[in-house]
PDB file of N, CA and C in Angstrom:
ATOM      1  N   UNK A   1       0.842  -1.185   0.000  1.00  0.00           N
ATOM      2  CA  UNK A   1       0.000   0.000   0.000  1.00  0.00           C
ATOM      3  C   UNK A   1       0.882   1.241   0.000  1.00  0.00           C
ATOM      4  N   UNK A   2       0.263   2.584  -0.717  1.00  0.00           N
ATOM      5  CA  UNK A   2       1.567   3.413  -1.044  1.00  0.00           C
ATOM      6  C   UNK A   2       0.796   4.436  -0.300  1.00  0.00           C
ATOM      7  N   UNK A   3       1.283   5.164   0.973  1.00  0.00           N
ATOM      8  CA  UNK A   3       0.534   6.461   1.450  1.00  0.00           C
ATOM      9  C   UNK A   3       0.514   7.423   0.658  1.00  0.00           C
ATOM     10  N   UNK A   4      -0.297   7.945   0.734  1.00  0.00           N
ATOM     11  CA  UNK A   4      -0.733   9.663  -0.096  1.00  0.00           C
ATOM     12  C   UNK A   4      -0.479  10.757   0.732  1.00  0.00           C
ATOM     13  N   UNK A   5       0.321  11.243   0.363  1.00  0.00           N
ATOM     14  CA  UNK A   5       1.001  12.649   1.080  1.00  0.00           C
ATOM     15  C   UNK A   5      -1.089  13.216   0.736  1.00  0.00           C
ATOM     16  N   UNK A   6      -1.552  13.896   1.803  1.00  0.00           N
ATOM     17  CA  UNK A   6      -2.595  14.484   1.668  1.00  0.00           C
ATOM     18  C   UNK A   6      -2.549  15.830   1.608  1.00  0.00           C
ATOM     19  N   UNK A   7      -2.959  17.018   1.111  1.00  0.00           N
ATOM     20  CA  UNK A   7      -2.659  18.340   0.951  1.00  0.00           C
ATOM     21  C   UNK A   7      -3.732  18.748   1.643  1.00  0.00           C
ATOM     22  N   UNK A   8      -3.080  19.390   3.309  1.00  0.00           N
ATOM     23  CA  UNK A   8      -4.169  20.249   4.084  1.00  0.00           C
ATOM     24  C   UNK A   8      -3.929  21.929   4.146  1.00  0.00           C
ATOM     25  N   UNK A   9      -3.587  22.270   2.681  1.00  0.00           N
ATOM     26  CA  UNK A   9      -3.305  23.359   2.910  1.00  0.00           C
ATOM     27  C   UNK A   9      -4.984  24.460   2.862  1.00  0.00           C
ATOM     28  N   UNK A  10      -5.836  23.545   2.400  1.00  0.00           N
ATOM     29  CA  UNK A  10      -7.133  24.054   2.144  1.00  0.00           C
ATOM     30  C   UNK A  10      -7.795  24.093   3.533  1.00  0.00           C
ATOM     31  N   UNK A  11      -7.451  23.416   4.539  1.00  0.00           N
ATOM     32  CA  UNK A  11      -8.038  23.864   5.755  1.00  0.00           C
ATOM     33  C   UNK A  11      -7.009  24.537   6.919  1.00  0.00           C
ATOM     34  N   UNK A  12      -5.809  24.178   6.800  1.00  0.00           N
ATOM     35  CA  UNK A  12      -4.853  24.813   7.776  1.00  0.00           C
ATOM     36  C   UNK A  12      -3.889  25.984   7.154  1.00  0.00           C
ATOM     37  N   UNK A  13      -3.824  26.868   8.193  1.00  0.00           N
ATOM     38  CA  UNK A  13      -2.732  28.323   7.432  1.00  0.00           C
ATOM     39  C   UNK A  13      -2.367  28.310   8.771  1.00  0.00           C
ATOM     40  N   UNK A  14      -1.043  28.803   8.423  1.00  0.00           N
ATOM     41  CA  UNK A  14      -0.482  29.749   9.391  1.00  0.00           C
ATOM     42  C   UNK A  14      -0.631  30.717   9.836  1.00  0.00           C
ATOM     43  N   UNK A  15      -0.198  31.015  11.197  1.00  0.00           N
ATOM     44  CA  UNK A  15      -0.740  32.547  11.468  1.00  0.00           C
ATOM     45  C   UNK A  15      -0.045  32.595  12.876  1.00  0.00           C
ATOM     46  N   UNK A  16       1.167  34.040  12.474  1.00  0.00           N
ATOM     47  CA  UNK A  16       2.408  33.963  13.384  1.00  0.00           C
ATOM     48  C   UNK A  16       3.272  32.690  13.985  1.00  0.00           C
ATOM     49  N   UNK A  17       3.266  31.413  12.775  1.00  0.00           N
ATOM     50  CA  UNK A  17       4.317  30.752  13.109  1.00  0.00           C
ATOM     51  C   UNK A  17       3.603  29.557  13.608  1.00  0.00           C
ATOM     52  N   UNK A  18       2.192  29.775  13.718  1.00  0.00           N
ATOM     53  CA  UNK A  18       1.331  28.341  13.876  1.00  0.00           C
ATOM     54  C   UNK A  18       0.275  28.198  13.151  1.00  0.00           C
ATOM     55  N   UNK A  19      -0.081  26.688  13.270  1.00  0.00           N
ATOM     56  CA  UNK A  19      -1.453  26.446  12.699  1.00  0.00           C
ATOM     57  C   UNK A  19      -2.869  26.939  12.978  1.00  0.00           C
ATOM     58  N   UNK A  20      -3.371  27.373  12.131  1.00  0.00           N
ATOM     59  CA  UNK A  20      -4.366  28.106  12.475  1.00  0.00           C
ATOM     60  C   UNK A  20      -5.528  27.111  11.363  1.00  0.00           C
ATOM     61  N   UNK A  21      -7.075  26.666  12.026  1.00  0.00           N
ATOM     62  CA  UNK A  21      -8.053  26.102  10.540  1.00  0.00           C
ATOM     63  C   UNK A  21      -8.329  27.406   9.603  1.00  0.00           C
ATOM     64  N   UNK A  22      -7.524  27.517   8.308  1.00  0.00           N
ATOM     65  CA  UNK A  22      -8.439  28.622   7.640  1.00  0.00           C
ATOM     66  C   UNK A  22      -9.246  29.329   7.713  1.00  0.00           C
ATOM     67  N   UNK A  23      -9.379  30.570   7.646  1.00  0.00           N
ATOM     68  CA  UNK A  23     -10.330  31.499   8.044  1.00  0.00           C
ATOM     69  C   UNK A  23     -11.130  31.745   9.093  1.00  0.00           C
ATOM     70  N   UNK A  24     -10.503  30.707  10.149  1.00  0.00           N
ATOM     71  CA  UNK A  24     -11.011  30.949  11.610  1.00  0.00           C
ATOM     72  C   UNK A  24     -10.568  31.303  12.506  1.00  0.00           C
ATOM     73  N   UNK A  25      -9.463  31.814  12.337  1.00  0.00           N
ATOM     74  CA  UNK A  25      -7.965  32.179  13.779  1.00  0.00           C
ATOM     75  C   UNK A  25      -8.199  31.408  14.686  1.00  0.00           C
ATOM     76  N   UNK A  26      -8.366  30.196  14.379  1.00  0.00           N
ATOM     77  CA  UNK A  26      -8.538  29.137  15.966  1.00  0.00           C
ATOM     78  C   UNK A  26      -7.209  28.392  15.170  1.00  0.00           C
ATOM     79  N   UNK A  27      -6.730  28.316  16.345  1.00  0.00           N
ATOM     80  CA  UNK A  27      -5.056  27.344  16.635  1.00  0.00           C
ATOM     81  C   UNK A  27      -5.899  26.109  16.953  1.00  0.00           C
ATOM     82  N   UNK A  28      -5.210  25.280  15.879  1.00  0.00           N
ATOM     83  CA  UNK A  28      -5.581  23.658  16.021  1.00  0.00           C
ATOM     84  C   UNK A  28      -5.679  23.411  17.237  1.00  0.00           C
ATOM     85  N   UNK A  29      -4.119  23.917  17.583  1.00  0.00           N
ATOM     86  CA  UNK A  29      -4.283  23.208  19.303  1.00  0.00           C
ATOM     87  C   UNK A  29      -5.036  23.607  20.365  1.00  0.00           C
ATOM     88  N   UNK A  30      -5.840  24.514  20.250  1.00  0.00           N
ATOM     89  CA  UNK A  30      -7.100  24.747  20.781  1.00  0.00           C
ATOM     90  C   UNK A  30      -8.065  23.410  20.536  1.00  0.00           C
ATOM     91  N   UNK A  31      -8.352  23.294  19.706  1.00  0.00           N
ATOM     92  CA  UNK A  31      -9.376  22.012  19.498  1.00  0.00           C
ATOM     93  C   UNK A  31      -8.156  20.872  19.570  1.00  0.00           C
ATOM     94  N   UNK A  32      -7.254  20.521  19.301  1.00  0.00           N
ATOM     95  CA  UNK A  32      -6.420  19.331  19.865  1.00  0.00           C
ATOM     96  C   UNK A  32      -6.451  19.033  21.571  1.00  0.00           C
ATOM     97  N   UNK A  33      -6.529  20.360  22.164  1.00  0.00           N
ATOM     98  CA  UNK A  33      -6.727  20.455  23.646  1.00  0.00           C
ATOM     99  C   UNK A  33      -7.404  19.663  24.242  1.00  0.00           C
ATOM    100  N   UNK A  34      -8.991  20.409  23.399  1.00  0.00           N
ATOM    101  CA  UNK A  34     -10.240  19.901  23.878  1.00  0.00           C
ATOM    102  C   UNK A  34     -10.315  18.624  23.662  1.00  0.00           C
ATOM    103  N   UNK A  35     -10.017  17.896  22.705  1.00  0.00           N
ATOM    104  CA  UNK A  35     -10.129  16.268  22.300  1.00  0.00           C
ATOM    105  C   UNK A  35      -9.256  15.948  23.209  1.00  0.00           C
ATOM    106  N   UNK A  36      -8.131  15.935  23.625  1.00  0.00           N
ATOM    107  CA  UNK A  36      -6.873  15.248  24.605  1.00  0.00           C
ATOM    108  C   UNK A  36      -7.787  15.641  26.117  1.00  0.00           C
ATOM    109  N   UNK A  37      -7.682  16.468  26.297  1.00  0.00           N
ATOM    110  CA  UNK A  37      -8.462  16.629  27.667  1.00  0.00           C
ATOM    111  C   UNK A  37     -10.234  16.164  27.688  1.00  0.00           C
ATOM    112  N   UNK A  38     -10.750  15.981  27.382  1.00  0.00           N
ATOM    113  CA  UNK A  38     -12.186  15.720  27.158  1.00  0.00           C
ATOM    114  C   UNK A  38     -12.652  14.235  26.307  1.00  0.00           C
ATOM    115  N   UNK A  39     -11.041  13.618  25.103  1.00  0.00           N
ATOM    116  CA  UNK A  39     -11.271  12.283  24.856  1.00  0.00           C
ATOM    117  C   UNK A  39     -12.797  12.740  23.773  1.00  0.00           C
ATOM    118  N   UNK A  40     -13.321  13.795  23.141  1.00  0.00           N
ATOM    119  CA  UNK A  40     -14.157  14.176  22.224  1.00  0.00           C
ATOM    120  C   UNK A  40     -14.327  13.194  20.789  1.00  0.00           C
ATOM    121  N   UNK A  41     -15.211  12.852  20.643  1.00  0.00           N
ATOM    122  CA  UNK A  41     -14.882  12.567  19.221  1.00  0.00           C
ATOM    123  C   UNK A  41     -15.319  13.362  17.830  1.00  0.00           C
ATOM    124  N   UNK A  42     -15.022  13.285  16.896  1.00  0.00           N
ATOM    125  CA  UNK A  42     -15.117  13.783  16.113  1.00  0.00           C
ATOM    126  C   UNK A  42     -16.259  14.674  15.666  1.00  0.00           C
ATOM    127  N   UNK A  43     -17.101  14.363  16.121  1.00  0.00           N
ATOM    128  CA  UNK A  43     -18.740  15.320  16.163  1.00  0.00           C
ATOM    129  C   UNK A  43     -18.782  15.989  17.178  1.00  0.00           C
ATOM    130  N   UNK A  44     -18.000  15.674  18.421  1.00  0.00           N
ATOM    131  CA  UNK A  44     -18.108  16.576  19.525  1.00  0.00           C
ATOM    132  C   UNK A  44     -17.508  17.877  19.302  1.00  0.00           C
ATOM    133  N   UNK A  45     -16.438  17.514  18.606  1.00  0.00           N
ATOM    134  CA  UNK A  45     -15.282  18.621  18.452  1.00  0.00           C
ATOM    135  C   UNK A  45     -15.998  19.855  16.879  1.00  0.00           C
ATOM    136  N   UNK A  46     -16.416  19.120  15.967  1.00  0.00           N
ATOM    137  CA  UNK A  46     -17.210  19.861  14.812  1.00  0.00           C
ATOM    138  C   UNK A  46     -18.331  20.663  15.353  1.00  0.00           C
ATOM    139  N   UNK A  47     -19.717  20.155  16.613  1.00  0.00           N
ATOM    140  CA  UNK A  47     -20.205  20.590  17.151  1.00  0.00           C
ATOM    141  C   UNK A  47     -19.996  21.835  18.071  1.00  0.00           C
ATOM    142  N   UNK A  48     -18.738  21.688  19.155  1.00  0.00           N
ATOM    143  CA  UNK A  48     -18.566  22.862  19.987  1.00  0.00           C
ATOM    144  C   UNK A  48     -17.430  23.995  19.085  1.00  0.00           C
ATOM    145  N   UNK A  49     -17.003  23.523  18.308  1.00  0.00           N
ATOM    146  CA  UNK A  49     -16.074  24.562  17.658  1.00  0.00           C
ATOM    147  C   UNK A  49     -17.004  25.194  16.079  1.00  0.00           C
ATOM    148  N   UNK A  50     -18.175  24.696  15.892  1.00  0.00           N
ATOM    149  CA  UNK A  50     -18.412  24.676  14.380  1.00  0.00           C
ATOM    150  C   UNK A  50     -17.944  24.795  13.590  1.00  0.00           C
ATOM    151  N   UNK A  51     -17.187  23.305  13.643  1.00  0.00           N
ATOM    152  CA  UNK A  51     -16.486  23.068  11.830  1.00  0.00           C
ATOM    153  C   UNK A  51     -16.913  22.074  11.393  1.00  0.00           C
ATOM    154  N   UNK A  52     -16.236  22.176  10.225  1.00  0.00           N
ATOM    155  CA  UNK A  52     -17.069  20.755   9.331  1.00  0.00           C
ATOM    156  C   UNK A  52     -16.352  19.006   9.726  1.00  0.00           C
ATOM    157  N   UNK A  53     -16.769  18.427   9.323  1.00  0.00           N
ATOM    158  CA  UNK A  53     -16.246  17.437   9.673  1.00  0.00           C
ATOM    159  C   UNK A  53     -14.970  17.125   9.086  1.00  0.00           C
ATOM    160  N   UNK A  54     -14.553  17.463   8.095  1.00  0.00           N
ATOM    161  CA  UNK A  54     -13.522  17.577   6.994  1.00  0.00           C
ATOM    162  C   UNK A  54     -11.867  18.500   7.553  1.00  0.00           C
ATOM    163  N   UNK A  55     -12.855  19.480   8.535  1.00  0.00           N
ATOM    164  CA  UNK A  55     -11.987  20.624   9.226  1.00  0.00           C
ATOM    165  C   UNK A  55     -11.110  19.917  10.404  1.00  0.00           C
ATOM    166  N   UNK A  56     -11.956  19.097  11.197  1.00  0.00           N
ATOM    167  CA  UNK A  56     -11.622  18.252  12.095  1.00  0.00           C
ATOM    168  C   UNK A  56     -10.682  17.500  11.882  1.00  0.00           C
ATOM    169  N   UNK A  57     -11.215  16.473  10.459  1.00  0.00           N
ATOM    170  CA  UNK A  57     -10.108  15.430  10.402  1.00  0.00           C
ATOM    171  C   UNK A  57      -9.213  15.986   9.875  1.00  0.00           C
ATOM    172  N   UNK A  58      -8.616  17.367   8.974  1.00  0.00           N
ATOM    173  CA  UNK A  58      -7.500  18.260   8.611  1.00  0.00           C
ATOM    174  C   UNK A  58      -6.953  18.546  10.164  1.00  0.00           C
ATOM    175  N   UNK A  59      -7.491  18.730  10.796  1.00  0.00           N
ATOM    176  CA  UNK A  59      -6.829  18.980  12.108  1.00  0.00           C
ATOM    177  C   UNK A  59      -5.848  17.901  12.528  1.00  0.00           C
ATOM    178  N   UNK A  60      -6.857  16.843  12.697  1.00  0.00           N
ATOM    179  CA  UNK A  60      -6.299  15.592  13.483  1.00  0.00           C
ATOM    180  C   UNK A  60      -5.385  15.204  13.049  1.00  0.00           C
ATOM    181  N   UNK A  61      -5.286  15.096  11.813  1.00  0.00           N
ATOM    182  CA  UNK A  61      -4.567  14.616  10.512  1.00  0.00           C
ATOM    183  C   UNK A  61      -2.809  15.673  10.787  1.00  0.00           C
ATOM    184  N   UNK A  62      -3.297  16.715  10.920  1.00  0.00           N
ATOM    185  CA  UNK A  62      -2.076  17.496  10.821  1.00  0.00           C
ATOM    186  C   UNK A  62      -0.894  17.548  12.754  1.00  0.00           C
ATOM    187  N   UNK A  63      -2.187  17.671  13.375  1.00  0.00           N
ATOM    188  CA  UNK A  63      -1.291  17.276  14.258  1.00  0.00           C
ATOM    189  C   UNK A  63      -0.614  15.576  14.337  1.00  0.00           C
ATOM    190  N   UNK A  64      -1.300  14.780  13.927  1.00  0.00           N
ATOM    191  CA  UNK A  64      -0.480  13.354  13.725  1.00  0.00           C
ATOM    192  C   UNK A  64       0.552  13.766  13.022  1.00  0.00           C
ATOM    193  N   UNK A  65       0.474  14.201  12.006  1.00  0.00           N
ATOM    194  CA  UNK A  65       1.624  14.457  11.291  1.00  0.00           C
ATOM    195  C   UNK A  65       2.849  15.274  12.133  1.00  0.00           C
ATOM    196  N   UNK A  66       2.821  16.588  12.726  1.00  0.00           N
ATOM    197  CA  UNK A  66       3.422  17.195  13.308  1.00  0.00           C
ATOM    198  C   UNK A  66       3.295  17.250  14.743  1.00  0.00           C
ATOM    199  N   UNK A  67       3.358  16.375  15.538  1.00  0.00           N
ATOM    200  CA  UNK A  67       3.074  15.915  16.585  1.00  0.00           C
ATOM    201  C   UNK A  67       4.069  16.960  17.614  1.00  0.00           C
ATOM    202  N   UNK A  68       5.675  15.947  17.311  1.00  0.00           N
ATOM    203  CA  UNK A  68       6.643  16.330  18.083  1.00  0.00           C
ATOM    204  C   UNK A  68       7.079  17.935  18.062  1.00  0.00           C
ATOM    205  N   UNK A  69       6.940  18.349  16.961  1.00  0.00           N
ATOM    206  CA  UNK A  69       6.989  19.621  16.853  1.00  0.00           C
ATOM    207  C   UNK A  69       5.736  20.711  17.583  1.00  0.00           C
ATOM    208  N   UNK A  70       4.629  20.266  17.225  1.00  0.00           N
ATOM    209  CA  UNK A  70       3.629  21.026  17.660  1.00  0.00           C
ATOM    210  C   UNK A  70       3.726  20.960  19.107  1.00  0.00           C
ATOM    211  N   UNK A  71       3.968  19.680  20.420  1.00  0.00           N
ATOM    212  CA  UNK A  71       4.170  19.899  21.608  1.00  0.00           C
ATOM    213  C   UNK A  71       5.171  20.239  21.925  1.00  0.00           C
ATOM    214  N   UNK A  72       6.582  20.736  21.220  1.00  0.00           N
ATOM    215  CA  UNK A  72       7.293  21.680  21.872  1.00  0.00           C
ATOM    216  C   UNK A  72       6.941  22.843  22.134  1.00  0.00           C
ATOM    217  N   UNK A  73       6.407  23.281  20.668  1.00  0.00           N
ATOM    218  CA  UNK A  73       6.034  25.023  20.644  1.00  0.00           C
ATOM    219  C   UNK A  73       5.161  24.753  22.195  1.00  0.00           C
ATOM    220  N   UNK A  74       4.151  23.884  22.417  1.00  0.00           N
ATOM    221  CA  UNK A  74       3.447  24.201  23.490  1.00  0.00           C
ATOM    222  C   UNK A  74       3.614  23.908  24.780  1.00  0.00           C
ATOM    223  N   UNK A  75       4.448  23.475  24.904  1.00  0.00           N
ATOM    224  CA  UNK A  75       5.708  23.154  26.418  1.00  0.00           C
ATOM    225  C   UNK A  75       6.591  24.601  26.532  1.00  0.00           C
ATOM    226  N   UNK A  76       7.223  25.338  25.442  1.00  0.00           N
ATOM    227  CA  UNK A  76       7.601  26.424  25.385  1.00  0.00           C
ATOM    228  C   UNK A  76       6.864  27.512  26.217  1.00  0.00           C
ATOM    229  N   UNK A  77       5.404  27.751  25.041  1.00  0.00           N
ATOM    230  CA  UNK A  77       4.493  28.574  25.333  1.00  0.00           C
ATOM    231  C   UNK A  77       4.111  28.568  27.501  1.00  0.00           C
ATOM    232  N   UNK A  78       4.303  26.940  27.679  1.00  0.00           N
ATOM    233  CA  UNK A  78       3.471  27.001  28.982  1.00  0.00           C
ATOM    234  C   UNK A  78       4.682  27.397  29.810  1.00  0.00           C
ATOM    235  N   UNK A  79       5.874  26.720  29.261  1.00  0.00           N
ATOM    236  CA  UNK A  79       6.956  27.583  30.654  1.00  0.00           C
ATOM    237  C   UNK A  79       7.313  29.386  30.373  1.00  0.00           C
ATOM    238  N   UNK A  80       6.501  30.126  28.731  1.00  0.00           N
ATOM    239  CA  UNK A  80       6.883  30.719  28.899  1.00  0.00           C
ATOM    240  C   UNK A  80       5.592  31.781  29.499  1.00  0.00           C
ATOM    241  N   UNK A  81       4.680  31.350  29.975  1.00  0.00           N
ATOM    242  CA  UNK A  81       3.756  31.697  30.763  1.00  0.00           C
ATOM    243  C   UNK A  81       4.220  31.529  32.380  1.00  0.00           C
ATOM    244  N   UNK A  82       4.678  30.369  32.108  1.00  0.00           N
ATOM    245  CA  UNK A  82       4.851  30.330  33.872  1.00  0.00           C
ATOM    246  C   UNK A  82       5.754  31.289  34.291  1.00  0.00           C
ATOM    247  N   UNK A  83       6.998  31.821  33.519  1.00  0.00           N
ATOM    248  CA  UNK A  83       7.681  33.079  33.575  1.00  0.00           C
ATOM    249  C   UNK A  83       7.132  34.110  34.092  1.00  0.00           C
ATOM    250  N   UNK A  84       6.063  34.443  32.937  1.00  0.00           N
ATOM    251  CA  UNK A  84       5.853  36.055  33.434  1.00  0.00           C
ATOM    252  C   UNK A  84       4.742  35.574  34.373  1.00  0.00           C
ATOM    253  N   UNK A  85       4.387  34.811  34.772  1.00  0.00           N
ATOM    254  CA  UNK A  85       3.358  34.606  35.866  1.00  0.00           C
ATOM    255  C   UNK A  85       4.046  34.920  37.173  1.00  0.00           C
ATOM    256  N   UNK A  86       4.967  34.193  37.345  1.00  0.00           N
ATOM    257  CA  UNK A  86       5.602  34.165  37.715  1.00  0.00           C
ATOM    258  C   UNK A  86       6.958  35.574  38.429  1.00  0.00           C
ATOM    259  N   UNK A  87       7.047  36.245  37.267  1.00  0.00           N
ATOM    260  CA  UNK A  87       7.849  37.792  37.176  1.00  0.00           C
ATOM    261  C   UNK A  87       6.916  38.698  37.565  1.00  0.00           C
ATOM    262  N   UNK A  88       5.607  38.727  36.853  1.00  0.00           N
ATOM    263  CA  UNK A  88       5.083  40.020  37.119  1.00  0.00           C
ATOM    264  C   UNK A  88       3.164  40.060  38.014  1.00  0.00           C
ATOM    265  N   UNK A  89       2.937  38.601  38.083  1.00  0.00           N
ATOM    266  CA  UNK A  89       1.775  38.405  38.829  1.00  0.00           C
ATOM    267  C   UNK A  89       1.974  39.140  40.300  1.00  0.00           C
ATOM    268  N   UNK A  90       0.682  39.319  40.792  1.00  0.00           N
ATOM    269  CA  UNK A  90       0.967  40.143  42.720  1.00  0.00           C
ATOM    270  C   UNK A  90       0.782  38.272  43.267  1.00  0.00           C
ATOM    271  N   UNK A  91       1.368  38.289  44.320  1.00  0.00           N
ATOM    272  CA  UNK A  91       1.577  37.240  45.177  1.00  0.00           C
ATOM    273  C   UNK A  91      -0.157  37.809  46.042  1.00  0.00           C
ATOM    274  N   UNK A  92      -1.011  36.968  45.975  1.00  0.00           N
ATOM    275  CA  UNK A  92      -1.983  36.949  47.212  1.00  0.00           C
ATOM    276  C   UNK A  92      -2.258  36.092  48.068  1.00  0.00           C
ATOM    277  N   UNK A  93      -0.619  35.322  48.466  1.00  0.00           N
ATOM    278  CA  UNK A  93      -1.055  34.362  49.136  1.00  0.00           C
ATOM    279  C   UNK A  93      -0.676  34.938  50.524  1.00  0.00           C
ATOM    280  N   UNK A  94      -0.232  36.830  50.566  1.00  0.00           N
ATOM    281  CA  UNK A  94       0.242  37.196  52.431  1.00  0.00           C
ATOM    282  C   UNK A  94      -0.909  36.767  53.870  1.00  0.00           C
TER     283      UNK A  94
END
């Protein structure tokens, strides 16, 4: 069996250096979130985000593909939150 490179450029764009579904400024990994934390399936996720079903599996599809890459950027992103949380939050625990 010969895989087919699939072309998701019709549902995913970039936007500042990540995936974004076309014309929706939602970061995949927003809806990758919700499925990993919540275990959603595929109608759940088309339902609370309204996309098509097609949008979904371009999603799913693309993070399988870019897996290792996509959870660095977001291991990055979270320590680089915990930073300024960290630097510039008020402490209210006196």
């Amino acid at each position: 069996m010969i895989a087919e490179k699939v072309d998701l450029s019709k549902y995913i764009e970039m936007r500042n250096d990540r995936p974004h579904i076309r014309g929706r400024r939602l970061p995949i990994m927003i809806v990758i979130g919700t499925q990993k934390a919540n275990n959603y399936t595929v109608e759940q996720l088309c339902y609370d985000y309204t996309l098509s079903k097609a949008q979904v599996l371009a999603v799913l599809l693309y993070y399988q593909e870019h897996q290792e890459e996509l959870d660095k950027l977001e291991e990055l992103d979270r320590q680089e939150e915990k930073e300024l949380f960290d630097r510039y939050a008020r402490d209210h625990r006196k």
